[in-house]
N, C-alpha and C. Protein backbone atom coordinates (compact mmCIF):
# COMPACT_ATOMS: atom_id res chain seq x y z
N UNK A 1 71.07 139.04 -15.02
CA UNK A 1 71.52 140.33 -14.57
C UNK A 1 72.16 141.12 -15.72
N UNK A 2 72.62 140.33 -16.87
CA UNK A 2 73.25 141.06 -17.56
C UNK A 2 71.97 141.82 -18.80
N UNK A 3 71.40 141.43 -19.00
CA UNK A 3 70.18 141.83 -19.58
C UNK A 3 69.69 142.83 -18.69
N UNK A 4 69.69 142.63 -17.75
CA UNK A 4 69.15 144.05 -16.94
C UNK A 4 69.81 145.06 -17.25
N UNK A 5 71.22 144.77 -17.08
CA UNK A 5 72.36 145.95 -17.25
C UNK A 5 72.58 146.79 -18.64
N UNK A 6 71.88 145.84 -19.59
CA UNK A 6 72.03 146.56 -20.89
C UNK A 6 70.69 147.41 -20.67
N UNK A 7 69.81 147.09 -20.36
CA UNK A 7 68.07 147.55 -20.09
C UNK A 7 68.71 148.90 -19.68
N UNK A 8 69.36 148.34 -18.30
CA UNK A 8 69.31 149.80 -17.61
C UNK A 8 70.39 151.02 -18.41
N UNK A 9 71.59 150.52 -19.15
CA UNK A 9 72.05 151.27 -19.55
C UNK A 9 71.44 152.36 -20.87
N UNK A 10 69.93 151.83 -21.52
CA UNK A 10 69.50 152.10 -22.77
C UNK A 10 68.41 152.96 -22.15
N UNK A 11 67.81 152.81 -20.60
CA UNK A 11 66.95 153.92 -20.25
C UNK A 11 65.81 153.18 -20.48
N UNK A 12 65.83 151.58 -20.57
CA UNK A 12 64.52 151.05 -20.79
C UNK A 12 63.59 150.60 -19.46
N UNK A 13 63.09 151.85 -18.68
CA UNK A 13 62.59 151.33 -17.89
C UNK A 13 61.45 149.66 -17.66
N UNK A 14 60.47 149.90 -18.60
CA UNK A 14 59.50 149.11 -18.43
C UNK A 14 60.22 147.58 -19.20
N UNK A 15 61.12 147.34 -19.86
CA UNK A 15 62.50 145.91 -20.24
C UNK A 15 62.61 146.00 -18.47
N UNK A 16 63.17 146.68 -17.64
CA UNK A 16 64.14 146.76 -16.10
C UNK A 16 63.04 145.53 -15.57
N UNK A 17 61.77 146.30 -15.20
CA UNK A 17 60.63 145.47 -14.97
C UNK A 17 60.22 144.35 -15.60
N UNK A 18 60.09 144.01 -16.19
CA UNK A 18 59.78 143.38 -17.38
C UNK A 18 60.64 141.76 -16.72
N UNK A 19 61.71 141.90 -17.30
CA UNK A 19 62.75 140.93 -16.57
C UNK A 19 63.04 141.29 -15.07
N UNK A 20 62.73 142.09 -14.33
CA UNK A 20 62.46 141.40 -12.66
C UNK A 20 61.30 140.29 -12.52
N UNK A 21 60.24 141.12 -12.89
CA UNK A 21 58.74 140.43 -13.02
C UNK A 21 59.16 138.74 -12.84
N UNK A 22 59.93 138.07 -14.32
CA UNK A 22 59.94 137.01 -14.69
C UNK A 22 60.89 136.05 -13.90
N UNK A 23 62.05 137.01 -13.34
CA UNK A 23 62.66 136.23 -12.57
C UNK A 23 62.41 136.11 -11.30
N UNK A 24 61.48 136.42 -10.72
CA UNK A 24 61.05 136.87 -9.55
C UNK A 24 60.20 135.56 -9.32
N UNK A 25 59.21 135.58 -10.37
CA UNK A 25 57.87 134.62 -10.85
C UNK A 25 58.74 133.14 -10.71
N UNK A 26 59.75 132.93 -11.70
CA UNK A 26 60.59 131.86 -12.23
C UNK A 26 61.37 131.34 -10.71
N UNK A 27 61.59 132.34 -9.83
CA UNK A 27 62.41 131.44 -9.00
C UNK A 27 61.73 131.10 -7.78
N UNK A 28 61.99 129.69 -7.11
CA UNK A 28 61.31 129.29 -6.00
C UNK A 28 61.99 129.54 -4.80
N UNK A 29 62.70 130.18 -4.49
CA UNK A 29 63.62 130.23 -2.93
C UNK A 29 63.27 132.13 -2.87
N UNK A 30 63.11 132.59 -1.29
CA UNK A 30 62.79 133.53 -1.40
C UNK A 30 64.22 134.73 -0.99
N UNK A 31 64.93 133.64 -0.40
CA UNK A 31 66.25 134.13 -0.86
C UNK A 31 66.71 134.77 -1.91
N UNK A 32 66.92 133.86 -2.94
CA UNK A 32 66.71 134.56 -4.52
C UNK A 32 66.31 135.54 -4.75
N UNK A 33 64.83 135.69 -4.35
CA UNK A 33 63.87 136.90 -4.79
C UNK A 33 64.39 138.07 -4.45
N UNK A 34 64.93 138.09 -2.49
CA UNK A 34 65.50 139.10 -2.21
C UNK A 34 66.67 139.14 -2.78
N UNK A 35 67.30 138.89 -3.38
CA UNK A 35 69.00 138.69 -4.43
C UNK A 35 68.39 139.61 -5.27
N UNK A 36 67.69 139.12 -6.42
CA UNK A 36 67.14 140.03 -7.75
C UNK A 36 66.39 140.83 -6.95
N UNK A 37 66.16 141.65 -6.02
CA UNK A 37 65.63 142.76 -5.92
C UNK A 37 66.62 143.66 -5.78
N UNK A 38 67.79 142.93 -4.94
CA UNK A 38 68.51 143.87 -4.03
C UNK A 38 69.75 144.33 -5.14
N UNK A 39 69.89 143.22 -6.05
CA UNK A 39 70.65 143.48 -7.39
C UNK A 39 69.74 144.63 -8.46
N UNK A 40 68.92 144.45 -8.42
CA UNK A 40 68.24 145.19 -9.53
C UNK A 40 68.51 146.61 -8.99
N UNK A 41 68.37 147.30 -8.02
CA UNK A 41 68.25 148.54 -6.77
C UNK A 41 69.75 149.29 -7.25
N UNK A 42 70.70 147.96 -6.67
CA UNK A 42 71.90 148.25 -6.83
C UNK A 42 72.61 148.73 -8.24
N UNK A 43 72.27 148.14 -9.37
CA UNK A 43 72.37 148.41 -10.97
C UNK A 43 71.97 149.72 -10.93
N UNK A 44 70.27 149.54 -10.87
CA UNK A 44 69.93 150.64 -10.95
C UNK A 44 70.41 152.20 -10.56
N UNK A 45 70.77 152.17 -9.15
CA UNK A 45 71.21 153.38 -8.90
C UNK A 45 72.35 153.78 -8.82
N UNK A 46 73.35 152.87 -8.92
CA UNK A 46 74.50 153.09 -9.70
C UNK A 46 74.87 153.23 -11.48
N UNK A 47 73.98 152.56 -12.00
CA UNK A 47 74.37 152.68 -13.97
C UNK A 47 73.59 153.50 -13.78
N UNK A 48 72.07 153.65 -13.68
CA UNK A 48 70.91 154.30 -13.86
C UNK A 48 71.48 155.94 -13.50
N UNK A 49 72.05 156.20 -12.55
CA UNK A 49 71.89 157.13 -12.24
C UNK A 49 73.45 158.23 -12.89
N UNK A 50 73.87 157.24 -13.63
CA UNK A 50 75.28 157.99 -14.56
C UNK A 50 76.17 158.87 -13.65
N UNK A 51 76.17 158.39 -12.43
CA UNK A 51 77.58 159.49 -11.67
C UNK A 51 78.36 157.75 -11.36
N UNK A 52 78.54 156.93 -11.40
CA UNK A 52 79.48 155.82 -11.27
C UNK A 52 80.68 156.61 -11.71
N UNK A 53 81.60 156.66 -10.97
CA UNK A 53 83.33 156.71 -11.36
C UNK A 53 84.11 155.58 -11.75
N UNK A 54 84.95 155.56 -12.04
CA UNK A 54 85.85 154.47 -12.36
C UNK A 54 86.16 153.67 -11.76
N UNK A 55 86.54 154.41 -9.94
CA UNK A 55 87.03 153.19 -8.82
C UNK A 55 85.90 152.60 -8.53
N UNK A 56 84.55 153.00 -8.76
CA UNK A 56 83.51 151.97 -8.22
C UNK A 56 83.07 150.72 -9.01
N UNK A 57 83.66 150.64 -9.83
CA UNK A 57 83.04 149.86 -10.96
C UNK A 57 83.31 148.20 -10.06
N UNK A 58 85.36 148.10 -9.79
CA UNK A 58 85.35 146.61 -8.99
C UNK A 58 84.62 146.38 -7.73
N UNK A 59 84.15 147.58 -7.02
CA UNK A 59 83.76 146.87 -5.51
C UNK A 59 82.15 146.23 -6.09
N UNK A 60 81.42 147.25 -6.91
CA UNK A 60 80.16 147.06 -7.79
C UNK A 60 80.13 145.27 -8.39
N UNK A 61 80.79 145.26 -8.92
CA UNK A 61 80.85 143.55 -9.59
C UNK A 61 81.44 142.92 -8.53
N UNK A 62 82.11 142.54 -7.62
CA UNK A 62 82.33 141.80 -6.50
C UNK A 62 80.91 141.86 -5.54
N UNK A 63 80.41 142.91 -5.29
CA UNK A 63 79.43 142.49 -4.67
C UNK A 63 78.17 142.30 -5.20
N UNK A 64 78.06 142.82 -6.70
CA UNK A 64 76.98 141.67 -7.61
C UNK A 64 77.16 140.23 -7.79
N UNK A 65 78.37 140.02 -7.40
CA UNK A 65 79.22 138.06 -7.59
C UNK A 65 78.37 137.62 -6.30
N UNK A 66 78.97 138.43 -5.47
CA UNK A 66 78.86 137.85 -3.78
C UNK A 66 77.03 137.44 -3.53
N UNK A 67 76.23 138.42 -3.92
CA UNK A 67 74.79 138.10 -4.00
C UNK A 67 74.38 136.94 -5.14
C-alpha cells in the first residue's frame, strides 16, 4: 500500500495499476482482493484527488489499518 501511495501521490497512473494488477494476481483469499481494491479506491480518491485536509488524514490511516 505504501508504494501505491507514493504512485498515487506522483500522478502515476498506469505504476497505481500496475501494482493492483500484481497484488491482486499474488493473493489467494478473495477477501484480500476485495481489501486491495477497496484500499486502492480509498487512496485514490482521497490523495489522488488533492482536497484531503488535515483532520482527515487520522480517520484515513485507521481505517487503511482496520482493512
Amino acid at each position: 500500500m505504501i508504494l501505491m501511495l507514493m504512485a498515487i501521490q506522483f500522478k502515476q497512473d498506469w505504476l497505481v495499476l500496475g501494482i493492483l494488477v500484481i497484488s491482486v494476481l499474488t493473493s489467494k483469499d478473495l477477501a484480500t482482493i476485495l481489501m486491495f481494491i477497496i484500499g486502492t479506491v480509498v487512496l485514490y480518491y482521497f490523495v489522488g484527488s488533492g482536497d484531503i485536509n488535515g483532520e482527515l488524514w487520522l480517520p484515513i490511516i485507521f481505517g487503511l489499518i482496520i482493512l
